[in-house]
Structures are given as structure tokens and as C-alpha cells.
C-alpha atoms as a PDB file:
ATOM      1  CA  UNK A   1       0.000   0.000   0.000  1.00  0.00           C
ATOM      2  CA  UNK A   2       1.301   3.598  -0.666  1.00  0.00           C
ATOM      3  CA  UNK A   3       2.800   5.706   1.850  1.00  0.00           C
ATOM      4  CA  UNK A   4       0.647   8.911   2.747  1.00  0.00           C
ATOM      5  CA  UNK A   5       3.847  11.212   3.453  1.00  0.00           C
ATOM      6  CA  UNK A   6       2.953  10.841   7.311  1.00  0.00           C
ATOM      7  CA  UNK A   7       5.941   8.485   8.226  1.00  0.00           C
ATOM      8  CA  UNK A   8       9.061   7.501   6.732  1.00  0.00           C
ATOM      9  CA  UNK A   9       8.964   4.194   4.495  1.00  0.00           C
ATOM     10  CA  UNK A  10      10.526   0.972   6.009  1.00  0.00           C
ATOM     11  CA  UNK A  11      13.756   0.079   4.594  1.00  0.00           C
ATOM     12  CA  UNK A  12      13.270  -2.854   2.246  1.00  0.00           C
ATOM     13  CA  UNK A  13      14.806  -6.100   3.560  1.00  0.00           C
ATOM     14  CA  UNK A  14      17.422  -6.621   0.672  1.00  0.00           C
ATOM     15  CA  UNK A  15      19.013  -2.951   0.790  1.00  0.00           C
ATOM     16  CA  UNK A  16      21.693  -2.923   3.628  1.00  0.00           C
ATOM     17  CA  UNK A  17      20.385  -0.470   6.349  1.00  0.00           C
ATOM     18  CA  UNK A  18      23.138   2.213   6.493  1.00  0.00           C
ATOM     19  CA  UNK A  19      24.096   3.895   9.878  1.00  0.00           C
ATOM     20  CA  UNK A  20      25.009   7.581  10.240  1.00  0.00           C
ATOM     21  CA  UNK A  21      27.815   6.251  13.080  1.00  0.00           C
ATOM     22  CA  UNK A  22      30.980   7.163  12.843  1.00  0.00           C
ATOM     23  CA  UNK A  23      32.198   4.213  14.718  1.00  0.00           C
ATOM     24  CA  UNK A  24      34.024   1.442  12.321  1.00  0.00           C
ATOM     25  CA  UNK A  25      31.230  -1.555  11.523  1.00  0.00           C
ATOM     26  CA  UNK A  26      32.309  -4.957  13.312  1.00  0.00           C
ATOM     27  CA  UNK A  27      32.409  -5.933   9.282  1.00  0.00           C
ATOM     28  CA  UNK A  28      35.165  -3.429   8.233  1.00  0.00           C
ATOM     29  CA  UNK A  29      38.797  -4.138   8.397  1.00  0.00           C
ATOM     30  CA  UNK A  30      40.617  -2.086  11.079  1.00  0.00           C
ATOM     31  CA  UNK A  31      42.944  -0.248   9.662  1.00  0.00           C
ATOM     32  CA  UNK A  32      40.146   0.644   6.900  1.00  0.00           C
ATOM     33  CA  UNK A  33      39.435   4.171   6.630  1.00  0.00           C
ATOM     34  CA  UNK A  34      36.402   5.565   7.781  1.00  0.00           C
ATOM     35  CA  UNK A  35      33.930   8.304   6.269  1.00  0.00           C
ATOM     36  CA  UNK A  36      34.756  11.708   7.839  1.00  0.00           C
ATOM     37  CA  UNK A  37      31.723  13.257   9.618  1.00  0.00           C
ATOM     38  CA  UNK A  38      29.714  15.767   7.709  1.00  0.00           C
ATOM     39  CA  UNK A  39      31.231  19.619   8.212  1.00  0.00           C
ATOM     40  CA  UNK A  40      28.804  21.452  10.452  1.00  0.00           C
ATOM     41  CA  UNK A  41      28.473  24.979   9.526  1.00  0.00           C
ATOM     42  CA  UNK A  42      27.468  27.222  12.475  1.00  0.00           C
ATOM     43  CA  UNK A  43      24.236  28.653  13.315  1.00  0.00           C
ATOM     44  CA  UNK A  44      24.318  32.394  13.353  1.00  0.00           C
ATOM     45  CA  UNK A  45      23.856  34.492  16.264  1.00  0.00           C
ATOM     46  CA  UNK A  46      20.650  35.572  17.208  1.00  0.00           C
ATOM     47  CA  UNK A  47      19.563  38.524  16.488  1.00  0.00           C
ATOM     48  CA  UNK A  48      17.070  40.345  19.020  1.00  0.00           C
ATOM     49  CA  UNK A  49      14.034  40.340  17.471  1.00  0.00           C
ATOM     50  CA  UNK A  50      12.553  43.544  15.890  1.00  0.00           C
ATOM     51  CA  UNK A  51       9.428  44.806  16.947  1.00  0.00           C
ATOM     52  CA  UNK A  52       7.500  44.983  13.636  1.00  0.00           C
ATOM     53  CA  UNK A  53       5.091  47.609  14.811  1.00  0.00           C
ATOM     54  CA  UNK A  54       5.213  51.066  15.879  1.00  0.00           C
ATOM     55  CA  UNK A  55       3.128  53.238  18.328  1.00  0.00           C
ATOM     56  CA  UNK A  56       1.033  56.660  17.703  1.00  0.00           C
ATOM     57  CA  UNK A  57       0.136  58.274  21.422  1.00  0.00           C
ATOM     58  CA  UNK A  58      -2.404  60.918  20.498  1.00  0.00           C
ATOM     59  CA  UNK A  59      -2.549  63.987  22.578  1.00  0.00           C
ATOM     60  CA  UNK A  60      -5.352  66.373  21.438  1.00  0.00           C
ATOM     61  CA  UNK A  61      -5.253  70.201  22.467  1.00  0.00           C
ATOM     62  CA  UNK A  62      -8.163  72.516  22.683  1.00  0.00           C
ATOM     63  CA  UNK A  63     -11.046  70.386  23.021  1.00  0.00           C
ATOM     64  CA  UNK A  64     -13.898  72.541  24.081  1.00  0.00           C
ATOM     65  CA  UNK A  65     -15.916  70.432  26.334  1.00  0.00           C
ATOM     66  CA  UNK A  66     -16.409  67.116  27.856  1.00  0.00           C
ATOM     67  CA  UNK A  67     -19.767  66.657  25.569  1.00  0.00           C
ATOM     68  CA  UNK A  68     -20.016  63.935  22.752  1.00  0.00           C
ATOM     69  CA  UNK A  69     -17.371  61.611  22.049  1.00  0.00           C
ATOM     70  CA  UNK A  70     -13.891  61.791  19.647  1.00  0.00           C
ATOM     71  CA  UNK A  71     -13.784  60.113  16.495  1.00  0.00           C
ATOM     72  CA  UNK A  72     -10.527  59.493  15.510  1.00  0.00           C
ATOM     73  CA  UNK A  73      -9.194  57.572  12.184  1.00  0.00           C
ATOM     74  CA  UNK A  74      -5.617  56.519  11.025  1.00  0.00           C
ATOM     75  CA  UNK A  75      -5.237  56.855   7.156  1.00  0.00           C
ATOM     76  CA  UNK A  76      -2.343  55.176   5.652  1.00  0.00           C
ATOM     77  CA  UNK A  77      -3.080  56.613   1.964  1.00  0.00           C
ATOM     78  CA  UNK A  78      -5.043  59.449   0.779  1.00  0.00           C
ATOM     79  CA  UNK A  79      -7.740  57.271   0.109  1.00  0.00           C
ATOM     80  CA  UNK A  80     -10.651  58.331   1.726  1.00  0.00           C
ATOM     81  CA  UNK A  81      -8.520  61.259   3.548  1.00  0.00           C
ATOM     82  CA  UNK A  82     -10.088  63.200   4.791  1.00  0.00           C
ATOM     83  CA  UNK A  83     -13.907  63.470   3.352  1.00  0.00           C
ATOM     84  CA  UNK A  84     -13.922  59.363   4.321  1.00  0.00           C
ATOM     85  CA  UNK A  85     -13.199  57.882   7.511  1.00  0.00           C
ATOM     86  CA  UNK A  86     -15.053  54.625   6.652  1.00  0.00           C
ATOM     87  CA  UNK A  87     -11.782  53.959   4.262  1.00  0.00           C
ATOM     88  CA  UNK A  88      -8.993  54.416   6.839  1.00  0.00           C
ATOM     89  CA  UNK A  89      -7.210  52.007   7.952  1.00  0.00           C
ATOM     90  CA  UNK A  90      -8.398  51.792  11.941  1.00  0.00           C
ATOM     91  CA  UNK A  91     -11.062  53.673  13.134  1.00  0.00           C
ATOM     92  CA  UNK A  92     -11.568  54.617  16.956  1.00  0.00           C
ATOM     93  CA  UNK A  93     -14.504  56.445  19.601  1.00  0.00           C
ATOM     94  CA  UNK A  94     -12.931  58.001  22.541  1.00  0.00           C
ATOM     95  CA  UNK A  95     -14.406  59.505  25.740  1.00  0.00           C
ATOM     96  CA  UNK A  96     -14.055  62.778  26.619  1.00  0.00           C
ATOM     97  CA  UNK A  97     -12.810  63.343  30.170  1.00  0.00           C
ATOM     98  CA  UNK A  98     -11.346  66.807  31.591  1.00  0.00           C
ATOM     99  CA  UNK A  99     -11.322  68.112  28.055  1.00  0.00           C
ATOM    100  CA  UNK A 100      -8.647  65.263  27.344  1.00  0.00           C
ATOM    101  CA  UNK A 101      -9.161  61.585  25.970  1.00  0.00           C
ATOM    102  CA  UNK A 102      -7.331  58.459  25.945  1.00  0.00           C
ATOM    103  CA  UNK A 103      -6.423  57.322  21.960  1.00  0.00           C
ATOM    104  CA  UNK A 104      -3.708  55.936  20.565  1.00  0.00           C
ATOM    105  CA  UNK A 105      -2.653  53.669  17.832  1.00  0.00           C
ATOM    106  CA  UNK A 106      -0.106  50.515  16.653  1.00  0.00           C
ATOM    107  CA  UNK A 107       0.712  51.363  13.082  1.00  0.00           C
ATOM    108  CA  UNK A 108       1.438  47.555  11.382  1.00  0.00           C
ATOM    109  CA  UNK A 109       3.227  47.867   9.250  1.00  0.00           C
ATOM    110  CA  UNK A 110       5.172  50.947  10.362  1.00  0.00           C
ATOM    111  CA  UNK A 111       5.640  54.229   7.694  1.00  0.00           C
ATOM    112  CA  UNK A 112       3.144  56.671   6.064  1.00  0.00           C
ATOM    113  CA  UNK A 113       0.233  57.495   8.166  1.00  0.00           C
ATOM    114  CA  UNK A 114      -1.963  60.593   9.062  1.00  0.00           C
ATOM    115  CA  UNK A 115      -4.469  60.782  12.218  1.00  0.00           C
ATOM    116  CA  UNK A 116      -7.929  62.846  11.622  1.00  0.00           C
ATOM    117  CA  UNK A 117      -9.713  63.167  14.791  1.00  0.00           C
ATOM    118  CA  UNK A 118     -13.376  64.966  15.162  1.00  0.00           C
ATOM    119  CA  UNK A 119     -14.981  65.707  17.867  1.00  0.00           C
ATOM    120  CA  UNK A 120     -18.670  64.615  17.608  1.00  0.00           C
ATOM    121  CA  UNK A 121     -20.214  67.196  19.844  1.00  0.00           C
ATOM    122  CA  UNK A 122     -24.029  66.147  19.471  1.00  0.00           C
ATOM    123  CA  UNK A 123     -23.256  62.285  19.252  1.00  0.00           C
ATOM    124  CA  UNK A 124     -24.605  61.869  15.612  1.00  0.00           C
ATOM    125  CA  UNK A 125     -21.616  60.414  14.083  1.00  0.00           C
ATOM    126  CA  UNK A 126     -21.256  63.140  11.623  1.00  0.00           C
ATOM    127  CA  UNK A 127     -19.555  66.069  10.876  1.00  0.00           C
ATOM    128  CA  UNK A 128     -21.796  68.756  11.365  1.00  0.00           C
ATOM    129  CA  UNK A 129     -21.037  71.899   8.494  1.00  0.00           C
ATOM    130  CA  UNK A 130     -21.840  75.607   8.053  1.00  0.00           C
ATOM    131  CA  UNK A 131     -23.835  76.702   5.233  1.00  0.00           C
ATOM    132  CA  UNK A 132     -20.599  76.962   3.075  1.00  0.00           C
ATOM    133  CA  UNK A 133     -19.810  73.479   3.917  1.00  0.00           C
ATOM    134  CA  UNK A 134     -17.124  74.479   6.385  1.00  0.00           C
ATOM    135  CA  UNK A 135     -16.769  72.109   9.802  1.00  0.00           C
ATOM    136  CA  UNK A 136     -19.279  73.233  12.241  1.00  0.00           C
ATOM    137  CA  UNK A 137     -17.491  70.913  14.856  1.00  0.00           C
ATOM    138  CA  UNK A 138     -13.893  70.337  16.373  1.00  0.00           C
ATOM    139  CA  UNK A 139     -11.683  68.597  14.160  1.00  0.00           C
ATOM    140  CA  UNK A 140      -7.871  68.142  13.886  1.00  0.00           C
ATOM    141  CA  UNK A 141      -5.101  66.327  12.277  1.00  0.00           C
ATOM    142  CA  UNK A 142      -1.371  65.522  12.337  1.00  0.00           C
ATOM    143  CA  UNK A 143       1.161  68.287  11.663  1.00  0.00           C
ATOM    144  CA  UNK A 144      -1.722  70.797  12.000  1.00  0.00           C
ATOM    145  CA  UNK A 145      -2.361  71.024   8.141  1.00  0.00           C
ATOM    146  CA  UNK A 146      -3.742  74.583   6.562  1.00  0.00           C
ATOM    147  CA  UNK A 147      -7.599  74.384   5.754  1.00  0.00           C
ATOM    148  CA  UNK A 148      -8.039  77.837   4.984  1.00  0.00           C
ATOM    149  CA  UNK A 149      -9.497  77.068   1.526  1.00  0.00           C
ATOM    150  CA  UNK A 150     -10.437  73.622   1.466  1.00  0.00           C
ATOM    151  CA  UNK A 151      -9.930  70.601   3.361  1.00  0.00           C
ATOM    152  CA  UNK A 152      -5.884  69.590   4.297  1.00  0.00           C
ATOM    153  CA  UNK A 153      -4.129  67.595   2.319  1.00  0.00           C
ATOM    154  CA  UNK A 154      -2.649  63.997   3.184  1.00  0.00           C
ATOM    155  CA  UNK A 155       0.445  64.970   2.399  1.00  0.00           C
ATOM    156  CA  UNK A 156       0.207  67.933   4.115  1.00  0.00           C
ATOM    157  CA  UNK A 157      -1.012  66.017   7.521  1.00  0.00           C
ATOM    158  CA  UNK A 158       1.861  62.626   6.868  1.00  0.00           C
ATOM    159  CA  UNK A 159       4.095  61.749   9.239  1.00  0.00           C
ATOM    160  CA  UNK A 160       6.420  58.882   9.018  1.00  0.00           C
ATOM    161  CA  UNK A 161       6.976  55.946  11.740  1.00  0.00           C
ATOM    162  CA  UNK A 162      10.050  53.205  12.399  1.00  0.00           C
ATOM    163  CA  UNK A 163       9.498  49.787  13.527  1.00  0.00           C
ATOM    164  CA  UNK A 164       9.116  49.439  17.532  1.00  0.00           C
ATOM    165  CA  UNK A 165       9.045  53.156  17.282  1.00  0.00           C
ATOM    166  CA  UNK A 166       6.527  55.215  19.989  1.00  0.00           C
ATOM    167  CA  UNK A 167       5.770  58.303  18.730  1.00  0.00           C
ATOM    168  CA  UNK A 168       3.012  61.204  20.681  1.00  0.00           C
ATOM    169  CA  UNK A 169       1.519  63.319  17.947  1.00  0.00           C
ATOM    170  CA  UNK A 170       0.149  66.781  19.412  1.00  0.00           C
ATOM    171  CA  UNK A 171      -3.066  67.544  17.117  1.00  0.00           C
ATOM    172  CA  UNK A 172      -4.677  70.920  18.125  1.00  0.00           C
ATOM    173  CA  UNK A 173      -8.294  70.782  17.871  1.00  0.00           C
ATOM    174  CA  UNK A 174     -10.229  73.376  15.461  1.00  0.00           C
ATOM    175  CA  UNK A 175     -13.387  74.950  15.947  1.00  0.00           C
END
């Protein structure tokens, strides 16, 4: 019957069963010379092992009031940024407490990223806006990016993050 690759086949009874002994074989002649053992090559040195992800403490400055909640999204691409927080990358609520909240993220892999945080005075989920479609509540992002005419730009919010790198971000909080 065939193997199934589970266990090693039996050695068939009329192929000589080799050892991998160095020692000479009762059969062998003793002044017959004997295989050398195989070279070992060394195993390298370990290496401590690299933390593959990075840290993003969020501090934010300004808020207003304790009311609502802080919704806060890490982009890794423009995609979505910043008219879409469904298409970051993680999303997270936060509790206001003392004006001051506890958020931060691991960025996995580590590089590019950009955190948009708004603060969802009335609880709706949304972004409230003015009548000429300008934020109505507290927002903020990394690197405080201009929004005089328009909303910021990812690369104008990017920061960059190392591997097992912890990094706080300040983001000041405009209303």
C-alpha cells in the first residue's frame, strides 16, 4: 500500500540499512578508513528580534468640552482622507474626560500614516457643516495642516513611523 507522506517508508529487507555512526562496523577491516563526519556549519547568532510595529500616542489640544465623544481615524493613503473615515485604515470612539481623551494607535506595518480626529459634539456620528460646507465641529489632524481654503491635504497632515518606534503626535483641535 502507498505511503501517505505521514511516516518515513521501512527500509526494504534486501538494501543494507546504512548507519550515520561514525564508529568502524564490526564488518570493516581495522585499519580501513572511515567516512569523515559531515562539516557542520554554524548557526548564526541571534539577532534580538525587531518589533514589527510602531506606536502613535495621540494627545489632542483645545477640546472645548467634555460633551459627545472623539472620532478618531488613522489613514495610511489618501484614500478616503479626509472626506472618508469609513476607508482608513483603523477607526476609533474616545471619551471625553477633563477636556482630554485616551487614543492611541499601533501602526502595522510601520511608515506613512496621518491621524484625523473629530470631535462629535451632538453624538450623531457626523460632521456637522456651516452653510458653506465648512466644519461646524472640532476637528484636527497631524502636523496641523492649513484648511483655509479647502480641506488639508494627506500629504500635508503625513508623518512617518520606524518599527518598535513610539511616537506622541500633538493635534490641536479646530473649531
Amino acid at each position: 500500500m502507498p505511503s501517505t507522506g505521514s511516516a518515513p517508508a521501512a527500509a526494504s529487507a534486501d538494501k543494507p540499512h546504512s548507519s550515520s555512526s561514525a564508529q568502524p562496523s564490526a564488518a570493516a577491516p581495522a585499519n580501513a578508513v572511515q567516512p569523515a563526519a559531515p562539516a557542520t556549519t554554524p548557526a548564526p547568532a541571534a539577532q534580538p528580534a525587531t518589533p514589527s510595529v510602531a506606536h502613535v500616542i495621540v494627545e489632542l489640544k483645545g477640546l472645548k468640552s467634555d460633551s459627545g465623544k472623539i472620532q478618531a481615524a488613522l489613514f495610511r493613503t489618501d484614500n478616503g482622507f479626509p472626506e472618508d473615515p469609513n476607508k482608513a485604515a483603523v477607526r476609533k470612539l474616545a471619551k471625553i474626560s477633563g477636556k482630554a481623551v485616551d487614543l492611541s494607535f499601533d501602526v502595522d506595518p510601520p511608515g506613512t500614516f496621518v491621524v484625523l480626529v473629530h470631535h462629535d459634539e451632538n453624538g450623531d456620528s457626523k460632521m456637522q457643516r456651516g452653510v458653506l460646507g465648512q466644519p461646524a465641529e472640532g476637528w484636527g489632524a497631524t502636523r496641523d495642516p492649513s484648511a483655509n481654503f479647502g480641506p488639508p491635504s494627506f500629504d500635508d497632515a503625513k508623518m512617518t513611523i520606524k518599527a518598535g518606534e513610539t511616537k506622541r503626535v500633538v493635534i490641536k483641535m479646530r473649531y
